[in-house]
Protein backbone atom coordinates (compact mmCIF):
# COMPACT_ATOMS: atom_id res chain seq x y z
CA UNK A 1 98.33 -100.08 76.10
CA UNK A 2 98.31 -103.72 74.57
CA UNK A 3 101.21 -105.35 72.89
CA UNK A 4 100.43 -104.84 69.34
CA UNK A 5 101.14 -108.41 67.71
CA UNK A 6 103.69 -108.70 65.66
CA UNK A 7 102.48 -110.95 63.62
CA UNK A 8 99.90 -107.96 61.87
CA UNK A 9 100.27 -105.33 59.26
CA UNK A 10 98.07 -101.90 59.90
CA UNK A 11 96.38 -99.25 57.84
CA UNK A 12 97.27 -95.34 58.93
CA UNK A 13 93.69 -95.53 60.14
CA UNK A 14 94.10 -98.38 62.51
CA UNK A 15 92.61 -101.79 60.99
CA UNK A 16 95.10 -104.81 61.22
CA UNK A 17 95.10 -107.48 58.50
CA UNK A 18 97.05 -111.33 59.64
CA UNK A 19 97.16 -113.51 56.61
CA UNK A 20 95.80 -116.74 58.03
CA UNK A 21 98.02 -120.18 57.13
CA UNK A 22 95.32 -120.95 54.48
CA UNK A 23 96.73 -117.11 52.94
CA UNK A 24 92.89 -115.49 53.66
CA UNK A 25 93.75 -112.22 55.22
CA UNK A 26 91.62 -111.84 58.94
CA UNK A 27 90.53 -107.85 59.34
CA UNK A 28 89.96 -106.18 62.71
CA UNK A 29 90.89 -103.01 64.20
CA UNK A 30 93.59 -102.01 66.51
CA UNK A 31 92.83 -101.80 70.30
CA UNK A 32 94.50 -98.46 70.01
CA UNK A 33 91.48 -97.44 67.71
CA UNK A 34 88.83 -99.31 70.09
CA UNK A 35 89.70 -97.42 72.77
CA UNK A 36 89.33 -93.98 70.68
CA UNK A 37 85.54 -95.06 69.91
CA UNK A 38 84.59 -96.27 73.17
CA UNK A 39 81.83 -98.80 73.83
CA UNK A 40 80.97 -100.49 70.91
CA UNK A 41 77.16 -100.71 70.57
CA UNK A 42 76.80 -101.84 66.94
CA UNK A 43 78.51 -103.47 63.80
CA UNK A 44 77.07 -103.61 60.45
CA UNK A 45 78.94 -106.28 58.57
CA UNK A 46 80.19 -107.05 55.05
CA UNK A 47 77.98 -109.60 52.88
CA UNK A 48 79.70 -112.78 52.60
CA UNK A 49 80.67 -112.51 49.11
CA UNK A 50 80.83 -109.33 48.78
CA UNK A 51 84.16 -107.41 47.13
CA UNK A 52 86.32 -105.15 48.88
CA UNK A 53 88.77 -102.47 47.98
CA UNK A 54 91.83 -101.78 49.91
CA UNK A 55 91.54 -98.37 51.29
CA UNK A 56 87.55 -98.24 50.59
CA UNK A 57 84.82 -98.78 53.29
CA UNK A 58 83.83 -101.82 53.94
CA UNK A 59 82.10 -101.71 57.88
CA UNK A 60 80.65 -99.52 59.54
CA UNK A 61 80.92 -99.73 63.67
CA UNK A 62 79.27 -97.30 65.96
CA UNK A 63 80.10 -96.80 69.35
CA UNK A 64 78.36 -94.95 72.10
CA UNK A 65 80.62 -91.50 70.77
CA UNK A 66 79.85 -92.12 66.64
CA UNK A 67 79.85 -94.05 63.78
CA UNK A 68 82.89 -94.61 62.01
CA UNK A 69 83.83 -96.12 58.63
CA UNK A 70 86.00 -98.96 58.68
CA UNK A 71 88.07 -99.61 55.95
CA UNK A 72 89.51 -102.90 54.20
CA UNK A 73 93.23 -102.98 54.19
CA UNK A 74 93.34 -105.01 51.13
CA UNK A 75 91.18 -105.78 47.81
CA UNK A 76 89.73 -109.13 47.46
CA UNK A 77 86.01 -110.96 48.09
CA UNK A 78 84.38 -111.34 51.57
CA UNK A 79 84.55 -115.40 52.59
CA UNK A 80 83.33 -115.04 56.11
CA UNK A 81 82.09 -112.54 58.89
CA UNK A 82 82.16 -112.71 62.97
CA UNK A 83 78.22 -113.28 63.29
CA UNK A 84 78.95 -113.57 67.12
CA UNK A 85 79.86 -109.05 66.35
CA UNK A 86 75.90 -108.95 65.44
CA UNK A 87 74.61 -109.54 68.92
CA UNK A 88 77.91 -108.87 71.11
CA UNK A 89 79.85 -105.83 69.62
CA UNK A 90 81.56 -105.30 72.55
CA UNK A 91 83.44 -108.51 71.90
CA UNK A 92 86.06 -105.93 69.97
CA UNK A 93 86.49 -103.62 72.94
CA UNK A 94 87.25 -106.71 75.02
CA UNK A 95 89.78 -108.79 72.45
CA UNK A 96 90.49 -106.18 69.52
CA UNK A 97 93.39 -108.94 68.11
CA UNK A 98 91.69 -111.88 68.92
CA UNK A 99 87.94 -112.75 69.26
CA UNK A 100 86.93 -109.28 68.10
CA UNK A 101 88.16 -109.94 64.26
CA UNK A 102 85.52 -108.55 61.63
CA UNK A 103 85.55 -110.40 58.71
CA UNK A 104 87.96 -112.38 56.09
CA UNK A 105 88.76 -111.46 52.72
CA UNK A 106 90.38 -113.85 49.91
CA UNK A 107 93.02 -111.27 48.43
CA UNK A 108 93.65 -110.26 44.79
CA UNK A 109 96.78 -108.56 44.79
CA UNK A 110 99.26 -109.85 47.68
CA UNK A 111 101.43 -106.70 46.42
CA UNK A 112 99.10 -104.19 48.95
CA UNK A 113 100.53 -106.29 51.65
CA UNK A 114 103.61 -104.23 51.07
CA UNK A 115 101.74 -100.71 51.31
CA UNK A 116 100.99 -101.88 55.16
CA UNK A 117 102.62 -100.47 58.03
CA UNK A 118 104.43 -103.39 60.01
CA UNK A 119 103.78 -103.69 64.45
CA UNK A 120 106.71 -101.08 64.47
CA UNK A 121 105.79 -98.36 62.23
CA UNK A 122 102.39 -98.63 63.73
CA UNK A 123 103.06 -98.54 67.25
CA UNK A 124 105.39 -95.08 66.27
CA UNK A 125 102.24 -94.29 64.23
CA UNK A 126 99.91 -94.08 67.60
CA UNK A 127 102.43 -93.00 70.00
CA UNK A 128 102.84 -89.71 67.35
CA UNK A 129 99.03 -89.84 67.51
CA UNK A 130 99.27 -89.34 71.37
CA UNK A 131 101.63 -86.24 71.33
């Protein structure tokens, strides 16, 4: 398993928000969670602009097993997207924390930050998962 970064805050259901120096909050899921779907095969992406609602569904990625809603870990308005997801989904399977990010949101409440599980409480999270 991959060092979860401890620099991230999770949702129970595996996305990872890092609030970026410029305080937009960077969304991806955990590598824990891409290895549960498998081979990514396609991403259908947020509209730039569009607003999100932490909790709700906001992606939807499908994988060779299913499709499987992914959900924004905090309210706000889509700024940006990872265009390079449209033709290479995979890119998540091969850097989950990295180059695999999904999309950025400009947050309206920095409270929900709070209602995130921190590296720790995630990694028990999975490794309960796992048992």
């Amino acid at each position: 398993m991959s060092e979860i970064p401890g620099d991230l805050k999770f949702l129970k259901s595996h996305e990872w928000a890092r609030v970026e120096d410029d305080g937009l909050v960077r969304v991806g899921i955990s590598d824990h969670a891409q290895g549960q779907l498998g081979d990514l095969v396609y991403v259908e992406l947020p509209e730039v602009g569009a607003s999100v609602q932490a909790g709700n569904g906001a992606v939807v990625l499908e994988s060779v097993k299913a499709a499987s809603d992914i959900y924004s870990p905090v309210s706000g308005e889509v700024v940006e997207v990872n265009e390079a997801l449209s033709d290479k989904p995979e890119i998540i399977n091969e850097d989950a924390y990295g180059d695999g990010w999904i999309f950025t949101v400009r947050m309206s409440d920095r409270a929900e930050l709070d209602e995130l599980l921190d590296a720790d409480a995630y990694a028990e999270l999975i490794e309960n998962e796992d048992h």
